[in-house]
C-alpha atoms as a PDB file:
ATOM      1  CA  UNK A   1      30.858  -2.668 -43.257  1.00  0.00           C
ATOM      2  CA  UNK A   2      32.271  -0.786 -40.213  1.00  0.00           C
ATOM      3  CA  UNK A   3      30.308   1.868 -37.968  1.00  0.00           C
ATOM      4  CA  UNK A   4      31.146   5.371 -38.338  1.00  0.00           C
ATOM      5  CA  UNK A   5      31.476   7.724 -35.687  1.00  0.00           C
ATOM      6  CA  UNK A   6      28.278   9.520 -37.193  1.00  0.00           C
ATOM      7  CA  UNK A   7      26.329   5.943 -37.131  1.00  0.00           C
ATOM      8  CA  UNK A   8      27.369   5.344 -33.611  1.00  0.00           C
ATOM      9  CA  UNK A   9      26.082   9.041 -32.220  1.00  0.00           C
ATOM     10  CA  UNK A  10      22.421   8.213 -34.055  1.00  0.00           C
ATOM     11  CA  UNK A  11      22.946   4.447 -32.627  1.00  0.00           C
ATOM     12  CA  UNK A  12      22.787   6.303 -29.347  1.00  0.00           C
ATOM     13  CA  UNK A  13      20.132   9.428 -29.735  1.00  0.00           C
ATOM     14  CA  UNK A  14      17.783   6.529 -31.060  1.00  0.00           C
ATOM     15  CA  UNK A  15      17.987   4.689 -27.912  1.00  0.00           C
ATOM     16  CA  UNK A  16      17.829   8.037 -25.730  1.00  0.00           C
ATOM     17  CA  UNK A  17      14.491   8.842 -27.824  1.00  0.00           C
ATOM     18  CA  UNK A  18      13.023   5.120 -27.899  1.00  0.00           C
ATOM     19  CA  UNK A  19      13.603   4.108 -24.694  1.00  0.00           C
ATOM     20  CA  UNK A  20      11.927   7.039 -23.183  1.00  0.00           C
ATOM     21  CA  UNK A  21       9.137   6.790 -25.491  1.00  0.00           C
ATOM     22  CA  UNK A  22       8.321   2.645 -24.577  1.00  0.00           C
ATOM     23  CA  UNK A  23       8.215   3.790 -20.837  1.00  0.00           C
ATOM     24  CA  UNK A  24       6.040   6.476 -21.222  1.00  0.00           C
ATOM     25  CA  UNK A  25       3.870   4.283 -23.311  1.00  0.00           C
ATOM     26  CA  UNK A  26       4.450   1.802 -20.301  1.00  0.00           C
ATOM     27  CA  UNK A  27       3.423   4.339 -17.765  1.00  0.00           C
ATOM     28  CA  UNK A  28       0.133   5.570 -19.914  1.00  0.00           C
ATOM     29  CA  UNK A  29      -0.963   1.951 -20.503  1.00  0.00           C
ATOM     30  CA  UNK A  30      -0.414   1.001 -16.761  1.00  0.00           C
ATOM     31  CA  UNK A  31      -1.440   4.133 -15.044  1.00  0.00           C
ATOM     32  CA  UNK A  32      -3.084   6.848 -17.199  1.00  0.00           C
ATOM     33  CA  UNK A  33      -5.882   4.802 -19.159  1.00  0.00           C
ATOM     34  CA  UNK A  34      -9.316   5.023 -18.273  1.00  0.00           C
ATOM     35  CA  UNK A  35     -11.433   1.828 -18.265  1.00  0.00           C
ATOM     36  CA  UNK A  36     -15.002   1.858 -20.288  1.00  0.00           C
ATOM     37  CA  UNK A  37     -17.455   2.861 -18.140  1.00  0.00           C
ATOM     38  CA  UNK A  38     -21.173   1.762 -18.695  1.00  0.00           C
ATOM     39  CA  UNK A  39     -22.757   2.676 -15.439  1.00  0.00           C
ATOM     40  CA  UNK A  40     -24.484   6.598 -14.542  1.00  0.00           C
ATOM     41  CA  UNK A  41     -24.754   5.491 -10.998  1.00  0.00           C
ATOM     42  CA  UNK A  42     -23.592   3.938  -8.175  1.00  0.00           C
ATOM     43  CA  UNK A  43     -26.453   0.967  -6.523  1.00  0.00           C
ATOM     44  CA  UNK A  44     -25.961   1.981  -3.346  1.00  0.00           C
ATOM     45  CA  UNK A  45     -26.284   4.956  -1.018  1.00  0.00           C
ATOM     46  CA  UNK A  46     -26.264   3.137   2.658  1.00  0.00           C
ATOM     47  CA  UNK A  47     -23.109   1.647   3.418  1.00  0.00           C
ATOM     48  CA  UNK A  48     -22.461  -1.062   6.003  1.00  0.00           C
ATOM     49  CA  UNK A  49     -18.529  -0.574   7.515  1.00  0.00           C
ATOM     50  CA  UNK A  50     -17.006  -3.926   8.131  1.00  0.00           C
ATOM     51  CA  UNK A  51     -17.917  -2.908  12.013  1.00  0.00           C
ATOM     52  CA  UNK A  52     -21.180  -2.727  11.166  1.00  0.00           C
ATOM     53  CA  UNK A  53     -21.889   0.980  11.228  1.00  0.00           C
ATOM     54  CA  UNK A  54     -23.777   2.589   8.914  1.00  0.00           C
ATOM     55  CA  UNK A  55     -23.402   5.563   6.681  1.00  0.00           C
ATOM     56  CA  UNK A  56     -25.049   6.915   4.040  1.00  0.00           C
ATOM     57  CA  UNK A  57     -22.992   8.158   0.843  1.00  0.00           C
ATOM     58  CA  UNK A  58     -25.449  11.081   0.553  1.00  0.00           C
ATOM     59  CA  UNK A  59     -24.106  12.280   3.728  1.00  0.00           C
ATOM     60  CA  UNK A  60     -20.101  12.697   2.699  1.00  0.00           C
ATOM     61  CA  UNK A  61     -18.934  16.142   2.238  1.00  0.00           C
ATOM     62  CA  UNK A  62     -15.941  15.452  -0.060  1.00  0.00           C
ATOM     63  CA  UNK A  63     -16.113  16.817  -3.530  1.00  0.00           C
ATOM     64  CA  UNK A  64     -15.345  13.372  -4.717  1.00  0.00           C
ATOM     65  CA  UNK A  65     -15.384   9.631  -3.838  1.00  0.00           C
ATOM     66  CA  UNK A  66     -13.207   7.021  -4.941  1.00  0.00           C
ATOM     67  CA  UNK A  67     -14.573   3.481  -4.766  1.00  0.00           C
ATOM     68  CA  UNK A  68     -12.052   0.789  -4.525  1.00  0.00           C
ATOM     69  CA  UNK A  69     -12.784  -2.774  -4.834  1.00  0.00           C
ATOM     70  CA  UNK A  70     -10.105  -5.166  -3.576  1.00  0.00           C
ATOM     71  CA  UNK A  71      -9.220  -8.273  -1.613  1.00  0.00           C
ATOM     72  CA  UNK A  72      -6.501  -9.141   0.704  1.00  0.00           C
ATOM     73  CA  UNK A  73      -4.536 -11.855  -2.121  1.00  0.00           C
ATOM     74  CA  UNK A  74      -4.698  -9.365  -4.671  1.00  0.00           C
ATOM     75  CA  UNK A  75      -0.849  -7.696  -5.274  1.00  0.00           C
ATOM     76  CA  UNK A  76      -2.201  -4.792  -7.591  1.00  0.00           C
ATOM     77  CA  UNK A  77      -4.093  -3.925  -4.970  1.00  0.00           C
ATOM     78  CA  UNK A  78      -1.906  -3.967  -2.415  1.00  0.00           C
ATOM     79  CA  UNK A  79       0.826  -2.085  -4.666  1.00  0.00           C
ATOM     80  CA  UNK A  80      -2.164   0.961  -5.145  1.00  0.00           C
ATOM     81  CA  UNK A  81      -3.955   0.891  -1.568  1.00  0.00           C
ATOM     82  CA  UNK A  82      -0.706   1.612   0.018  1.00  0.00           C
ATOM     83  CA  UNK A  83      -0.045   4.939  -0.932  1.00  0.00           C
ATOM     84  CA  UNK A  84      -4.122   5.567  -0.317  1.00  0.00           C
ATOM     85  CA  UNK A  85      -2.647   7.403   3.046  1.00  0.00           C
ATOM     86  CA  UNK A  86      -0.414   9.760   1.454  1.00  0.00           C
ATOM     87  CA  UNK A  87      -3.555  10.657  -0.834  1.00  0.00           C
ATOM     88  CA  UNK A  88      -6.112  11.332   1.166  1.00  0.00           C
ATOM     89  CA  UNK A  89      -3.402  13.444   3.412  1.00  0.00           C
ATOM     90  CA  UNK A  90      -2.802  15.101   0.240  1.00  0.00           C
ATOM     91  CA  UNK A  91      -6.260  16.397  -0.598  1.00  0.00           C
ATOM     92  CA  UNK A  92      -7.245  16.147   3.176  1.00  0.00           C
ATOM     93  CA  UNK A  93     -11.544  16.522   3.938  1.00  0.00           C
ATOM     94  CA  UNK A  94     -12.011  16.990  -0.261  1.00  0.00           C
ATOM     95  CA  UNK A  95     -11.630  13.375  -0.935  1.00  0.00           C
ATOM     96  CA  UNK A  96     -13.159   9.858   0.719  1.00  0.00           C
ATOM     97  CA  UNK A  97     -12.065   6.360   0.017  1.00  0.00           C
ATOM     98  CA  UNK A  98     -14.804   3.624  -0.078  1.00  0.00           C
ATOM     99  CA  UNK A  99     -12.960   0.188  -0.270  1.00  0.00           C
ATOM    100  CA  UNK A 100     -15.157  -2.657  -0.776  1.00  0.00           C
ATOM    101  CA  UNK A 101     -13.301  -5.579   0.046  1.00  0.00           C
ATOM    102  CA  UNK A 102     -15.029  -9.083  -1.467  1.00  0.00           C
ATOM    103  CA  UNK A 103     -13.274 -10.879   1.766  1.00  0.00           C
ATOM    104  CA  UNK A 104     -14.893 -12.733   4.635  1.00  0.00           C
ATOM    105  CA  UNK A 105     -16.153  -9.772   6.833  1.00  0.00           C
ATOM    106  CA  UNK A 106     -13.838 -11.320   9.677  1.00  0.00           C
ATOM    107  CA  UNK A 107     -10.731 -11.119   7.501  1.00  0.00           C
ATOM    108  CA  UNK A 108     -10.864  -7.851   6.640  1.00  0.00           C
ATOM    109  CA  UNK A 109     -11.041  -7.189  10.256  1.00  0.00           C
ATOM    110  CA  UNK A 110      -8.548  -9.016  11.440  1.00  0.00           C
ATOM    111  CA  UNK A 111      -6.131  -6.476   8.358  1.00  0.00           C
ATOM    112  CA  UNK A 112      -7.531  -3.181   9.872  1.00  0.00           C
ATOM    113  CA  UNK A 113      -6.713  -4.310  13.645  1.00  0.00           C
ATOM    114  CA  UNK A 114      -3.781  -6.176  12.670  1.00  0.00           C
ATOM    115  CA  UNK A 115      -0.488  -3.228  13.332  1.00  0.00           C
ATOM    116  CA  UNK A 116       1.837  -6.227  11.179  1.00  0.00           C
ATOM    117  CA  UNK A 117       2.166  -7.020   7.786  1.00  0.00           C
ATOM    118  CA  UNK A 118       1.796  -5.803   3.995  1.00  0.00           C
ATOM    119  CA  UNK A 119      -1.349  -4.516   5.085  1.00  0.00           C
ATOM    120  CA  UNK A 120      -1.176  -2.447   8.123  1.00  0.00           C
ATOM    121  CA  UNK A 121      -1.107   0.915   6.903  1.00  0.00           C
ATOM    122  CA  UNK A 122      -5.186   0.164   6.359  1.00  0.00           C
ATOM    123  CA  UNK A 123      -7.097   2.955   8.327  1.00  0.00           C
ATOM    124  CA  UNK A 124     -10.429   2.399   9.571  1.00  0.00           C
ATOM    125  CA  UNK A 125      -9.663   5.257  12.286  1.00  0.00           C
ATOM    126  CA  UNK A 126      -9.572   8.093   9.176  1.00  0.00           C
ATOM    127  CA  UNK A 127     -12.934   9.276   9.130  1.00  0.00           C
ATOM    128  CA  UNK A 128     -12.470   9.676   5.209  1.00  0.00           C
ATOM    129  CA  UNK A 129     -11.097   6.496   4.160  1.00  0.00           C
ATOM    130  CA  UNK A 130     -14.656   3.919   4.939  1.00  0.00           C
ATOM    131  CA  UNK A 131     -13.869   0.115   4.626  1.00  0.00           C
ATOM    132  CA  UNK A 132     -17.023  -2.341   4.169  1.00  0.00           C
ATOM    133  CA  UNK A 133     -17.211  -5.988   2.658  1.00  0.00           C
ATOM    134  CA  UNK A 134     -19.725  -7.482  -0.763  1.00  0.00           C
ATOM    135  CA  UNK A 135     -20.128 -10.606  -1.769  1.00  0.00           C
ATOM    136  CA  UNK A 136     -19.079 -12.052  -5.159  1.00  0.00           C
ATOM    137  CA  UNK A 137     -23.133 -12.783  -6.157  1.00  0.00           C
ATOM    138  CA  UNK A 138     -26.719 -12.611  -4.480  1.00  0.00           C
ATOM    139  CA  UNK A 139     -28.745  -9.746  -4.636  1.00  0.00           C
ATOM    140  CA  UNK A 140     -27.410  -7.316  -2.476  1.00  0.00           C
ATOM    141  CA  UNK A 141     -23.644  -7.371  -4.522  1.00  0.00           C
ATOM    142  CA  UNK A 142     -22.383  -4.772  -5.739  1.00  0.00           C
ATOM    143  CA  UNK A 143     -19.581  -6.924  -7.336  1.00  0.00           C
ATOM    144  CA  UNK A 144     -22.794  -8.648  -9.099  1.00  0.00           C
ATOM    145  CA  UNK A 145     -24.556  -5.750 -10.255  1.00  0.00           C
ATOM    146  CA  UNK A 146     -21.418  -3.922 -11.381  1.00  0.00           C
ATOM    147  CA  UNK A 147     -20.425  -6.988 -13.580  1.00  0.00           C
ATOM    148  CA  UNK A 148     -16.732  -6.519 -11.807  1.00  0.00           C
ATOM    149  CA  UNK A 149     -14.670  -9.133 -13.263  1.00  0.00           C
ATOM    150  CA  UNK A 150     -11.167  -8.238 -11.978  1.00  0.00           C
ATOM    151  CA  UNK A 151      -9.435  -6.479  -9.398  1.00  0.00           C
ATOM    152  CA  UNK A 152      -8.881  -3.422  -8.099  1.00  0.00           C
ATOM    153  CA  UNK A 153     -11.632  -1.761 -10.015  1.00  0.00           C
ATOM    154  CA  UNK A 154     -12.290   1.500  -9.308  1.00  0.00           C
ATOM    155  CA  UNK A 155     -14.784   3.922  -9.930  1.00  0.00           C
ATOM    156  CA  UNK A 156     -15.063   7.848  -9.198  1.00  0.00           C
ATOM    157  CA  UNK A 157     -18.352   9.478  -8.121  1.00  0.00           C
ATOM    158  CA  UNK A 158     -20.080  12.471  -5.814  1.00  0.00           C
ATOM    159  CA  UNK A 159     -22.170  12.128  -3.036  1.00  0.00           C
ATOM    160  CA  UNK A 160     -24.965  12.124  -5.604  1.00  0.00           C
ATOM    161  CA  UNK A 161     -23.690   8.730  -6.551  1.00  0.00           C
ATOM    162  CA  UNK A 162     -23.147  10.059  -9.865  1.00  0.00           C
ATOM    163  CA  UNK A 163     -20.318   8.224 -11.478  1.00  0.00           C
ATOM    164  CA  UNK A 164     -18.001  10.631 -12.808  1.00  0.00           C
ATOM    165  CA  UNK A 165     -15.651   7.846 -14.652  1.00  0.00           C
ATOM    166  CA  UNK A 166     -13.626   4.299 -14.016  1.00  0.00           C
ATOM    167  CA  UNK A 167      -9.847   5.243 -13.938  1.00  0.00           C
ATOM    168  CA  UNK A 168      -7.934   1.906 -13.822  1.00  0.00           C
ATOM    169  CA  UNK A 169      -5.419   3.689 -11.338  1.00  0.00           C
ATOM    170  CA  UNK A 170      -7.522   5.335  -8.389  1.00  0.00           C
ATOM    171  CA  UNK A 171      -4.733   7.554  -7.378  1.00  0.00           C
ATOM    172  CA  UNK A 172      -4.672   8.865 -11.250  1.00  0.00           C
ATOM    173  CA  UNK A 173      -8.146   9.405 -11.065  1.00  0.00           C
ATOM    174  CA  UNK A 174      -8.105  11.331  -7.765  1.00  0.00           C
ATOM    175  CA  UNK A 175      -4.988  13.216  -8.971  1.00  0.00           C
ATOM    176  CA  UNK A 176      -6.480  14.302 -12.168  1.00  0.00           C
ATOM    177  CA  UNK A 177     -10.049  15.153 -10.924  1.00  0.00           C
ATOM    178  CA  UNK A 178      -8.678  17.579  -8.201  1.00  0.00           C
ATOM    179  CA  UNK A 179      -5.687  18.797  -9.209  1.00  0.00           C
ATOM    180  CA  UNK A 180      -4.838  18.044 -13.200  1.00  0.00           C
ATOM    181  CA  UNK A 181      -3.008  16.332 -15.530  1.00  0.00           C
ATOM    182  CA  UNK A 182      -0.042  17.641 -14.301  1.00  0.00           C
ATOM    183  CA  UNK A 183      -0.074  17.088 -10.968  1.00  0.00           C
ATOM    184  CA  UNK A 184       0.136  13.369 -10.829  1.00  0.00           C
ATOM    185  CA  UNK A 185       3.621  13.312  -8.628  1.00  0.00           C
ATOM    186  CA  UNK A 186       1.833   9.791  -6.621  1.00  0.00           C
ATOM    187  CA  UNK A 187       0.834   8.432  -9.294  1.00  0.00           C
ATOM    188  CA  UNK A 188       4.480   8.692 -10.620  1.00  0.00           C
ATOM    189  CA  UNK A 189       5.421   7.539  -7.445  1.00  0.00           C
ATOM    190  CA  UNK A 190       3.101   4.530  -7.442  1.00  0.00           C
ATOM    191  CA  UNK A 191       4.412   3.730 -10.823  1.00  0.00           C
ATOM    192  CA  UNK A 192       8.653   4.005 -10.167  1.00  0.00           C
ATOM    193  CA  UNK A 193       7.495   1.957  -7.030  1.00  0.00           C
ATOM    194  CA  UNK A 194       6.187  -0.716  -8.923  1.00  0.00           C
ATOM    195  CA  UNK A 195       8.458  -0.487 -12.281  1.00  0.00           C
ATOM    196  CA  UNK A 196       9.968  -4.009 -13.186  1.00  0.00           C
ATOM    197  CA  UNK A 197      13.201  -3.687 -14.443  1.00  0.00           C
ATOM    198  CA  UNK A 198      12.463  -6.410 -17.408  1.00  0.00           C
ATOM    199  CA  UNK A 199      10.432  -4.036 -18.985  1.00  0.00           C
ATOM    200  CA  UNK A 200      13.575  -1.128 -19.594  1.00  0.00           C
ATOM    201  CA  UNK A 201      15.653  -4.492 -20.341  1.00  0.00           C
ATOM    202  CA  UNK A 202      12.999  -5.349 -23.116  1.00  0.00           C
ATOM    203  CA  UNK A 203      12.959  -1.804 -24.461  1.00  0.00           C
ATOM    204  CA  UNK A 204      17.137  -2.304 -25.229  1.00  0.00           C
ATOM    205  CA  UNK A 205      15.935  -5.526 -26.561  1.00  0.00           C
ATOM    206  CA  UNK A 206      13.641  -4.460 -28.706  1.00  0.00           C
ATOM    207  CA  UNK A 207      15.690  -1.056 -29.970  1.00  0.00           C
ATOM    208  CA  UNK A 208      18.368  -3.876 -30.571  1.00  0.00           C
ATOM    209  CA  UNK A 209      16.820  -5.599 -33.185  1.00  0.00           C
ATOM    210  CA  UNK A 210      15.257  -2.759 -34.763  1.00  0.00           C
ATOM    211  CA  UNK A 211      18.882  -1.183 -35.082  1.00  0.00           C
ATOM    212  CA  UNK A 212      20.001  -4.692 -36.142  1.00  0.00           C
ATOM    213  CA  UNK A 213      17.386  -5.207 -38.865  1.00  0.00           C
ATOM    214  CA  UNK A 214      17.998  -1.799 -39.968  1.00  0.00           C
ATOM    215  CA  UNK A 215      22.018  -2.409 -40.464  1.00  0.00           C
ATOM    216  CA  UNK A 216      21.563  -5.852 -41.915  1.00  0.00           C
ATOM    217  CA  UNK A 217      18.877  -4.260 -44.464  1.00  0.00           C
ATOM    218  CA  UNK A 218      21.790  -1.585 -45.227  1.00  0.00           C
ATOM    219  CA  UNK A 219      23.622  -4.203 -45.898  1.00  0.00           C
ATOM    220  CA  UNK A 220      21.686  -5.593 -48.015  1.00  0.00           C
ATOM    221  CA  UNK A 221      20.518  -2.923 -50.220  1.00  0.00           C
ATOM    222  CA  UNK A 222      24.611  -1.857 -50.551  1.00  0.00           C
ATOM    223  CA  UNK A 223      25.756  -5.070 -51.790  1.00  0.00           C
ATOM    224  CA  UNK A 224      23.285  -5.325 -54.670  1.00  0.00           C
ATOM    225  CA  UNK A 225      23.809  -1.838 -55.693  1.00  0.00           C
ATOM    226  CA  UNK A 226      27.324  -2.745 -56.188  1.00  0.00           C
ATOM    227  CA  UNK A 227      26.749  -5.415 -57.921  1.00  0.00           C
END
């Protein structure tokens, strides 16, 4: 059974429609879905820098405050945190990053002073972007009282400490909370940045055998009807 010219144009507006559609599902899944959120507030309001200065959360000005829990091994974080410059310049004095790393207090110094590396686009001199370290239990964690099992986590609030939701991209949730759903051009950015080829090569994969089970069922159904 040969392919007509007709069978080979749908061949190819299937994959130009299912293709598409696995990488926006792709991009929703990896960027776009919010995380169930269980908690009204955040524990704290005094935070301790990893310098050892203190500020109070109740005292930031920004209409909203991302809170970003990370550690130096972690790639996801790493692939996220680095476009944290572009986004507070993009949204300026109306945002402030709070990134609680669960470190060693002396290794996340040595990343903010450190001018080499993956990491040294970290900020401590940007009055809006506040770095300070938690521990992974006791009774002063944050990590323990927030039950946060993986990283980054991140979590959205005021300077009431209201928590306003847990996006599981920060960048989507800052995007989305001051601007709108269609203004997300870093978290696209963040995304294309981060896309793995494999996963377009597993879309043709997968189109593949749905085109191939659909020809062989064709197939199929034609040779007993002429029989």
């Amino acid at each position: 059974m040969g392919l007509s010219k007709k069978g080979v144009v749908k061949f190819i507006l299937g994959m130009l429609v299912f293709i598409p559609l696995i990488l926006i599902s792709d991009f929703a899944i990896e960027e776009i879905q919010n995380e169930q959120n269980s908690f009204q507030t955040f524990p704290v309001n005094e935070v301790t820098t990893s310098f050892g200065e203190s500020k109070l959360i109740s005292d930031i000005e920004s209409e909203v405050i991302l809170i970003d829990f990370w550690f130096a091994g972690c790639k996801p974080c790493l692939h996220e945190m680095v476009f944290f410059p572009e986004l507070l310049d993009k949204y300026k004095d109306r945002l402030t990053i709070i990134s609680y790393s669960i470190d060693p207090v002396n290794r996340t110094q040595e990343l903010l002073l450190s001018e080499n590396g993956v990491w040294s686009f970290l900020d401590a001199s940007n009055s809006n972007w506040i770095f300070s370290n938690t521990s992974l239990s006791g009774e002063n964690s944050i990590v323990n009282s927030m039950n946060i099992t993986y990283y980054p986590t991140y979590f959205i609030i005021n300077n009431k400490g209201e928590v306003l939701f847990q996006p599981k991209s920060g960048i989507y949730g800052v995007e989305k909370i001051l601007s709108s759903n269609f203004a997300i051009g870093l978290t696209l950015k963040k995304y294309l940045a981060s896309f793995q080829p494999s996963k377009f090569y597993i879309s043709i994969f997968l189109y593949l055998i749905l085109v191939a089970f659909f020809f062989l069922t064709m197939f199929i159904k034609n040779k007993f009807l002429k029989k």
